[in-house]
Structure formats: structure tokens, C-alpha cells
PDB file of N, CA and C in Angstrom:
ATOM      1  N   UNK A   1      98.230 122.142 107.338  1.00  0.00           N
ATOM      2  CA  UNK A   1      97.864 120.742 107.294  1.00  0.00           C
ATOM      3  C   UNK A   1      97.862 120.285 105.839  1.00  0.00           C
ATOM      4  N   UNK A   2      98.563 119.591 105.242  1.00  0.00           N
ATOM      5  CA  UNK A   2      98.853 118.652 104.050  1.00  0.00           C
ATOM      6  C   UNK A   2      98.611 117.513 104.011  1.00  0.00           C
ATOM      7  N   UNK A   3      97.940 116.847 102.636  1.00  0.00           N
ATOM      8  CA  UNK A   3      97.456 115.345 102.779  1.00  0.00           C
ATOM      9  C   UNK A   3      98.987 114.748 102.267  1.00  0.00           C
ATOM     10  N   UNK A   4      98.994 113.709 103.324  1.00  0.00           N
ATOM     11  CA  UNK A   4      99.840 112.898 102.680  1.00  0.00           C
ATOM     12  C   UNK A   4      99.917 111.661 101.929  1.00  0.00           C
ATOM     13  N   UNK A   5     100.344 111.989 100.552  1.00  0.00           N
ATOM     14  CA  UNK A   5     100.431 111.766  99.441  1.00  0.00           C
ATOM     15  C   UNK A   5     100.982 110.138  98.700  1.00  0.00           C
ATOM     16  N   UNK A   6     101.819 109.728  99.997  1.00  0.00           N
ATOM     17  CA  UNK A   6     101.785 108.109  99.666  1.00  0.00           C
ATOM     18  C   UNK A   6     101.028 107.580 100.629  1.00  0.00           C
ATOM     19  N   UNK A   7     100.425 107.719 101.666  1.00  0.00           N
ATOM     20  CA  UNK A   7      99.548 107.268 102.479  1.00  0.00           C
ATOM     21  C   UNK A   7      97.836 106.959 101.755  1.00  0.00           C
ATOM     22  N   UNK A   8      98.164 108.073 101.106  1.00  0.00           N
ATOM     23  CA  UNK A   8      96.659 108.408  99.790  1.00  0.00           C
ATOM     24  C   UNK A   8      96.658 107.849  99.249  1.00  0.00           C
ATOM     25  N   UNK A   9      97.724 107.071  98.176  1.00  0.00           N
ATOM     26  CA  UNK A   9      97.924 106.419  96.895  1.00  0.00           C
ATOM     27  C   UNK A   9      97.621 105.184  97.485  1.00  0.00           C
ATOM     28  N   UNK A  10      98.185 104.286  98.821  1.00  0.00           N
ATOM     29  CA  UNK A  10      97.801 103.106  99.357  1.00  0.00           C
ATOM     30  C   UNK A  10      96.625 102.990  99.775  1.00  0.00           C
ATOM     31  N   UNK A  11      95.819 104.341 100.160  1.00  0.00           N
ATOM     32  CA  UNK A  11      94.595 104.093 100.335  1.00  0.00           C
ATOM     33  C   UNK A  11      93.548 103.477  99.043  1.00  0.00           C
ATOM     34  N   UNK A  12      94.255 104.374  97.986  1.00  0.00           N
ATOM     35  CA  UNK A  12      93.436 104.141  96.753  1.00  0.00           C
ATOM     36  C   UNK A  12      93.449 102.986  95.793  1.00  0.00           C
ATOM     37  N   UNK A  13      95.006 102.036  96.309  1.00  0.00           N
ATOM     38  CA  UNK A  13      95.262 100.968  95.981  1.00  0.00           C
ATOM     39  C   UNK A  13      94.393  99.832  96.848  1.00  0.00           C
ATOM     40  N   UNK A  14      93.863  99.844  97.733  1.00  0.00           N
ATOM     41  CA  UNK A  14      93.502  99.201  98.794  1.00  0.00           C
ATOM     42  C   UNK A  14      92.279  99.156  98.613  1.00  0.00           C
ATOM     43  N   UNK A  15      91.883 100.412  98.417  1.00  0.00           N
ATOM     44  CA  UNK A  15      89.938 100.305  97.716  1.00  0.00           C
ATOM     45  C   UNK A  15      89.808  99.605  96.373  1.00  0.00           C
ATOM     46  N   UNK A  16      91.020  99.775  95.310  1.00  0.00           N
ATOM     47  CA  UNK A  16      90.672  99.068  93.893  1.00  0.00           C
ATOM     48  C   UNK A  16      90.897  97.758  94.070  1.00  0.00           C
ATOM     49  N   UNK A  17      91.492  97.359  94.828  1.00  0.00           N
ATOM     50  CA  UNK A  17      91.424  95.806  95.598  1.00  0.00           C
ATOM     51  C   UNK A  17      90.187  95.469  95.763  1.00  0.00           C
ATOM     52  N   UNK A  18      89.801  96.547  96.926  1.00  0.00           N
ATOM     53  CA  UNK A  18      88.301  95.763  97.762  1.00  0.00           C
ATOM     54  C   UNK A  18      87.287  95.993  96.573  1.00  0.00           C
ATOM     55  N   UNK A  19      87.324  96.884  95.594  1.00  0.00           N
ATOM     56  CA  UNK A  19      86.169  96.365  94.852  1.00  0.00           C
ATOM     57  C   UNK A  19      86.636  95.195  93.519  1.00  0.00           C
ATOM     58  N   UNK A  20      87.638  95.183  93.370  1.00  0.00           N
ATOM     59  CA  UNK A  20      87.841  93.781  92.670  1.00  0.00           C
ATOM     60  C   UNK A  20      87.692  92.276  93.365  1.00  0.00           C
ATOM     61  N   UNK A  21      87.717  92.781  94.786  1.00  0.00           N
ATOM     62  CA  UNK A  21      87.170  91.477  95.428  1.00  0.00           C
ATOM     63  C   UNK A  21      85.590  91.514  95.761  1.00  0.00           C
ATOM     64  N   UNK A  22      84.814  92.663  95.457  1.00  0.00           N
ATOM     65  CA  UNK A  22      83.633  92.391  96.061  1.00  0.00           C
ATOM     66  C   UNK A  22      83.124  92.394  94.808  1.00  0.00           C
ATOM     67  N   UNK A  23      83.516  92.154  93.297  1.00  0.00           N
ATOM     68  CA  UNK A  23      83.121  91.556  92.473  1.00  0.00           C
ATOM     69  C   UNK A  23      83.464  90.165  92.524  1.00  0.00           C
ATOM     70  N   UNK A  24      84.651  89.740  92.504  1.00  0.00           N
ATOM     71  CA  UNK A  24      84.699  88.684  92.090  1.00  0.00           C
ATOM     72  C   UNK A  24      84.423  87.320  93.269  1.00  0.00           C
ATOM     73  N   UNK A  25      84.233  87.761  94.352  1.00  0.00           N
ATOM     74  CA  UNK A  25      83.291  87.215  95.570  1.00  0.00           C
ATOM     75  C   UNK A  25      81.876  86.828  94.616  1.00  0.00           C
ATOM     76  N   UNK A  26      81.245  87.266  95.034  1.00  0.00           N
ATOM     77  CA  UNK A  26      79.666  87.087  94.348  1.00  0.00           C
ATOM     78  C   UNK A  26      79.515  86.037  93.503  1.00  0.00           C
ATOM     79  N   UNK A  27      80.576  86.542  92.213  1.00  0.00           N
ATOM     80  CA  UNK A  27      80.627  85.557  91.023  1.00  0.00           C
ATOM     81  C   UNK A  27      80.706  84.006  91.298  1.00  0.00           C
ATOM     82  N   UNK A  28      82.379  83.848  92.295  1.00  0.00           N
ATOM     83  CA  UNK A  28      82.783  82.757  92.464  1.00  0.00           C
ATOM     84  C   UNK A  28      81.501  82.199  93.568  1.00  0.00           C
ATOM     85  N   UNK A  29      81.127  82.437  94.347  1.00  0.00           N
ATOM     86  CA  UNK A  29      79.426  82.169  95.196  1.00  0.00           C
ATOM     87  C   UNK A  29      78.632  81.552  94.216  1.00  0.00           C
ATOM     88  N   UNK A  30      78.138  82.523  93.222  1.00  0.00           N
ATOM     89  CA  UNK A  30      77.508  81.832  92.676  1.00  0.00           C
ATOM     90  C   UNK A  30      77.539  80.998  91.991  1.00  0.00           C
ATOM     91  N   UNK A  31      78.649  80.581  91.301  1.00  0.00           N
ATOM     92  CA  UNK A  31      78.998  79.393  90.355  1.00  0.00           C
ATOM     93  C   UNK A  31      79.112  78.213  91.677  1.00  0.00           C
ATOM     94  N   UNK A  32      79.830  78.411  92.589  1.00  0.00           N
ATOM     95  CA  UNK A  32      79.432  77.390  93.542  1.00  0.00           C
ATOM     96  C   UNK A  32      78.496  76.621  93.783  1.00  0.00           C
ATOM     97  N   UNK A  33      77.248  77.648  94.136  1.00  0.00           N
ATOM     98  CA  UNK A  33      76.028  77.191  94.297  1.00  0.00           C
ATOM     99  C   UNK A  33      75.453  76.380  93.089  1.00  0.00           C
ATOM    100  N   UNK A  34      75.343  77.141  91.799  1.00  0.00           N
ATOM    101  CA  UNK A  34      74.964  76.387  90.713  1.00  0.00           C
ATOM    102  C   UNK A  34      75.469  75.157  90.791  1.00  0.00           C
ATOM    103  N   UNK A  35      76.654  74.781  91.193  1.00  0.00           N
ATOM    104  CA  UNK A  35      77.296  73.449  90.638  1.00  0.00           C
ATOM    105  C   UNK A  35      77.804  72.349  92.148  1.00  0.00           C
ATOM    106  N   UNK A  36      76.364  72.310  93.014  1.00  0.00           N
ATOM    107  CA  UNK A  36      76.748  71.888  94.218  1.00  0.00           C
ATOM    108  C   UNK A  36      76.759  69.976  93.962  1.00  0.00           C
ATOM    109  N   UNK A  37      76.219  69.532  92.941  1.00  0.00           N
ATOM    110  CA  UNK A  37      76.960  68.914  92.441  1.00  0.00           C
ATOM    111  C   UNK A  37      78.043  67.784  92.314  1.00  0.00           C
ATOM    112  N   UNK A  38      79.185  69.233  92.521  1.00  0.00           N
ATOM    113  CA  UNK A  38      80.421  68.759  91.831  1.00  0.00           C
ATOM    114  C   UNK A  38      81.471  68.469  93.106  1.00  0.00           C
ATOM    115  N   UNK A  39      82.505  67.705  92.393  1.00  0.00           N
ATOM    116  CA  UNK A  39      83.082  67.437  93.929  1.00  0.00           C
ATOM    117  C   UNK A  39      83.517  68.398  94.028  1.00  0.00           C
ATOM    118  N   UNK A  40      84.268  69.826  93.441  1.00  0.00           N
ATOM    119  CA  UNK A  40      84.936  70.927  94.245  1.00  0.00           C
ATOM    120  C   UNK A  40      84.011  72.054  94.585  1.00  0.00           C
ATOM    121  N   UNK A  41      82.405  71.662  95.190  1.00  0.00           N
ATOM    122  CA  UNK A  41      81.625  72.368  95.754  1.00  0.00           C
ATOM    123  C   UNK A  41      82.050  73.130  97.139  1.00  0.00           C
ATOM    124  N   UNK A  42      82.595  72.260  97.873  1.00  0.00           N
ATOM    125  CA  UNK A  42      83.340  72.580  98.967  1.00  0.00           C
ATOM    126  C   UNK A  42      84.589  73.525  98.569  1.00  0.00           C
ATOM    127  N   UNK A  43      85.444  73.232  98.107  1.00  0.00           N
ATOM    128  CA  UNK A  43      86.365  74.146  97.854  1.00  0.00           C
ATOM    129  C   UNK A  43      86.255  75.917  97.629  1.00  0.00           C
ATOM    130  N   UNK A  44      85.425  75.647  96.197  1.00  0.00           N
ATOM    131  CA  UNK A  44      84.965  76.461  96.076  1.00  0.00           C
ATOM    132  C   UNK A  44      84.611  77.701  96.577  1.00  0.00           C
ATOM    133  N   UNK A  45      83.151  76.689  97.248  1.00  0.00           N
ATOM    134  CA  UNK A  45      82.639  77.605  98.075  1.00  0.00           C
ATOM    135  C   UNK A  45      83.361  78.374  99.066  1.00  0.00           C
ATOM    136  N   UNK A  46      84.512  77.810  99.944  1.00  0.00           N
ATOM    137  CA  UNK A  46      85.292  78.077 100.828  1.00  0.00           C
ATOM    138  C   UNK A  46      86.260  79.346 100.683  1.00  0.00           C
ATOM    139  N   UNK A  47      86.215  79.228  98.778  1.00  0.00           N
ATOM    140  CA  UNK A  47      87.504  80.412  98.272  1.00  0.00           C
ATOM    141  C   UNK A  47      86.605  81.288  98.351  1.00  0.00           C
ATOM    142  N   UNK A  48      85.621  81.240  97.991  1.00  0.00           N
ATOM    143  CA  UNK A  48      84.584  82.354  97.965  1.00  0.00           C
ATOM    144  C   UNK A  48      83.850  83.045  99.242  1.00  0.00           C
ATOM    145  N   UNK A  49      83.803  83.085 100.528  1.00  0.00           N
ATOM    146  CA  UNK A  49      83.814  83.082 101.398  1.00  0.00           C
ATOM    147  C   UNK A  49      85.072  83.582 102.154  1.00  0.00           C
ATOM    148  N   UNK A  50      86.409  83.206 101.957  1.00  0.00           N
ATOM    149  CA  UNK A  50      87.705  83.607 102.323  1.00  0.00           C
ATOM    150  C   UNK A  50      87.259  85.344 101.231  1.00  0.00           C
ATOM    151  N   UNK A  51      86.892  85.215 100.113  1.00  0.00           N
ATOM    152  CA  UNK A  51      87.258  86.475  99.414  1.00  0.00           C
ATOM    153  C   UNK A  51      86.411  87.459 100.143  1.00  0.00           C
ATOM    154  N   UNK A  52      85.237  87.139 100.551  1.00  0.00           N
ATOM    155  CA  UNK A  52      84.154  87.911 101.111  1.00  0.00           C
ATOM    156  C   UNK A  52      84.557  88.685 102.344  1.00  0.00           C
ATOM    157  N   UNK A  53      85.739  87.710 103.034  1.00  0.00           N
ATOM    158  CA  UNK A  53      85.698  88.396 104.138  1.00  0.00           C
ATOM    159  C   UNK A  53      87.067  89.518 104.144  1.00  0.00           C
ATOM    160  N   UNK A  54      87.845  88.887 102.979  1.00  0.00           N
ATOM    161  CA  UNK A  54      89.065  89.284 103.067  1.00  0.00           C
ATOM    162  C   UNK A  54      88.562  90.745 102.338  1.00  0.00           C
ATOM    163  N   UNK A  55      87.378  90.770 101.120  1.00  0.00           N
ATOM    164  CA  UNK A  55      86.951  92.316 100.858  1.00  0.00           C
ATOM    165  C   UNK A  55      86.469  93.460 101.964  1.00  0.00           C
ATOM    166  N   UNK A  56      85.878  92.694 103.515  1.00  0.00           N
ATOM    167  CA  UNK A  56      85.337  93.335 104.295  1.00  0.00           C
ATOM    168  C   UNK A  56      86.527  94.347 104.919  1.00  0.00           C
ATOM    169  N   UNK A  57      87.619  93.395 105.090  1.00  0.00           N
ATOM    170  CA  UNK A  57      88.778  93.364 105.845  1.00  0.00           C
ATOM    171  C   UNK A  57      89.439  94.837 104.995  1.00  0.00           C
ATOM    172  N   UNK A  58      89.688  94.273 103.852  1.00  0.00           N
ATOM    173  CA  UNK A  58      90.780  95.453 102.891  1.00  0.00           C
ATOM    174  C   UNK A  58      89.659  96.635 102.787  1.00  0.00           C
ATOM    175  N   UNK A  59      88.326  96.990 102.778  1.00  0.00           N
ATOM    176  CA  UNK A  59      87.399  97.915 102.920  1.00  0.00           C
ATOM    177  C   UNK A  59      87.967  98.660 104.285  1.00  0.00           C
ATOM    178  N   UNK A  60      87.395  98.123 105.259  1.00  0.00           N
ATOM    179  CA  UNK A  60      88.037  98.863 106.170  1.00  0.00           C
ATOM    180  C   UNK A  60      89.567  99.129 106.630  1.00  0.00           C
ATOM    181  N   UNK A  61      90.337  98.654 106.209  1.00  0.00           N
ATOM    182  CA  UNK A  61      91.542  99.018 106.121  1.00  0.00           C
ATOM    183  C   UNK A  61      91.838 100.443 104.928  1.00  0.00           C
ATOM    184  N   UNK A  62      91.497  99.460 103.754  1.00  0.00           N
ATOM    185  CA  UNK A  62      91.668 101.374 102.946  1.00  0.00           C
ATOM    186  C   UNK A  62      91.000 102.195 103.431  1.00  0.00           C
ATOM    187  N   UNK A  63      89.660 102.457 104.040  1.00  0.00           N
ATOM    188  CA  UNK A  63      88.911 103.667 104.483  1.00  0.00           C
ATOM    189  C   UNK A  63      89.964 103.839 105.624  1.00  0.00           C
ATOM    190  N   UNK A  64      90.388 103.329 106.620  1.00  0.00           N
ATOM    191  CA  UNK A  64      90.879 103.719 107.490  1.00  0.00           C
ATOM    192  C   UNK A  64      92.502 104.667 107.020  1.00  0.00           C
ATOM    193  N   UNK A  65      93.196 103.772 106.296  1.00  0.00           N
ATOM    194  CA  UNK A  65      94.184 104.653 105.343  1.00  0.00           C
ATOM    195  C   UNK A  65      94.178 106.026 104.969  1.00  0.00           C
ATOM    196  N   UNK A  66      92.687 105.867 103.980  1.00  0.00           N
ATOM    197  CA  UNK A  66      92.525 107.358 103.476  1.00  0.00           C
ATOM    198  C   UNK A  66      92.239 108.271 104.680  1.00  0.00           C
ATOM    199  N   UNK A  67      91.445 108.145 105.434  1.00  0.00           N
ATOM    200  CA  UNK A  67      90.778 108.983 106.788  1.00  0.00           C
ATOM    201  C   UNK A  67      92.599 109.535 107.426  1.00  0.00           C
ATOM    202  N   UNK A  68      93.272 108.621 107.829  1.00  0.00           N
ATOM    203  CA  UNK A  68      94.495 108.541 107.990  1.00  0.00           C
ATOM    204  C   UNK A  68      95.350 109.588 107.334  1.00  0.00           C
ATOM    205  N   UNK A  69      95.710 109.751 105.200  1.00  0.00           N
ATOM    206  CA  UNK A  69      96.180 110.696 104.786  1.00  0.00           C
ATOM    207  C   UNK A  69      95.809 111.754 104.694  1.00  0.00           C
ATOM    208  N   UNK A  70      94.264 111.926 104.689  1.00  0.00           N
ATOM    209  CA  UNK A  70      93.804 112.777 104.898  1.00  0.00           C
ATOM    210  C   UNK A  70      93.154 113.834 106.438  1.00  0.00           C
ATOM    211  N   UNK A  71      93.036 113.583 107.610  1.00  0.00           N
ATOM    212  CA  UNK A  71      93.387 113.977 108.585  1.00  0.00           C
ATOM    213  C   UNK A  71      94.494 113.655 109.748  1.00  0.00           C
ATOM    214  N   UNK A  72      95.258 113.040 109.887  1.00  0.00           N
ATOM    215  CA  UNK A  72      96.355 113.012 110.444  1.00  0.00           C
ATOM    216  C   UNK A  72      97.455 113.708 110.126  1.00  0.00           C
ATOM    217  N   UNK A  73      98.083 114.169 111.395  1.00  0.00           N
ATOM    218  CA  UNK A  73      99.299 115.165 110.894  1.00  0.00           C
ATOM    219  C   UNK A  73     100.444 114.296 110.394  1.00  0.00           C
TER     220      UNK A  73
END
């Protein structure tokens, strides 16, 4: 049984994603909130929210990846 080795690398690309989005989620949230305000409160907020879910999304997709190169034949 061998891990496979580009299946791995997409896994690991897929997690440095999800934590560059579950930083930069938060951030963009909170500047939202601070500045409710402004007319692109709505917007905003909306991108930030799309990122939140889209980090949930690419989380479980790379875990599922790696689990994938690493036990599947």
C-alpha cells in the first residue's frame, strides 16, 4: 500500500487555501461590522460570508483528499 503522491500534494494545496480563507473571512467580517455605516455594508458583508462558507467547503474537501491519498488503493 503506497500514498499517492499527487492526490497528497492537492490535498495540501486545498488545506493552504482553507486556512487562507479562514483568515481572511474573520478579517473581512469584521471590518464590515465596524463600518455598517457605509453603503458597501451589504456587499461586504456578503463577500465575507461567501468566504466562510466556501472555507468550510474546501476544509472538508482537502481532509477528504488527504484521507483519500492516504488510504485508498
Amino acid at each position: 500500500m503506497h500514498t499517492n503522491k499527487e492526490k497528497l500534494f492537492k490535498g495540501i494545496k486545498l488545506m493552504g487555501g482553507t486556512l487562507f480563507l479562514l483568515v481572511a473571512a474573520p478579517i473581512i467580517l469584521n471590518s464590515s461590522f465596524k463600518n455598517q455605516d457605509h453603503p458597501l455594508f451589504i456587499p461586504v458583508l456578503g463577500i465575507g460570508l461567501i468566504l466562510f462558507v466556501a472555507a468550510i467547503y474546501f476544509g472538508f474537501k482537502g481532509i477528504k483528499t488527504l484521507m483519500r491519498a492516504l488510504f485508498d488503493d
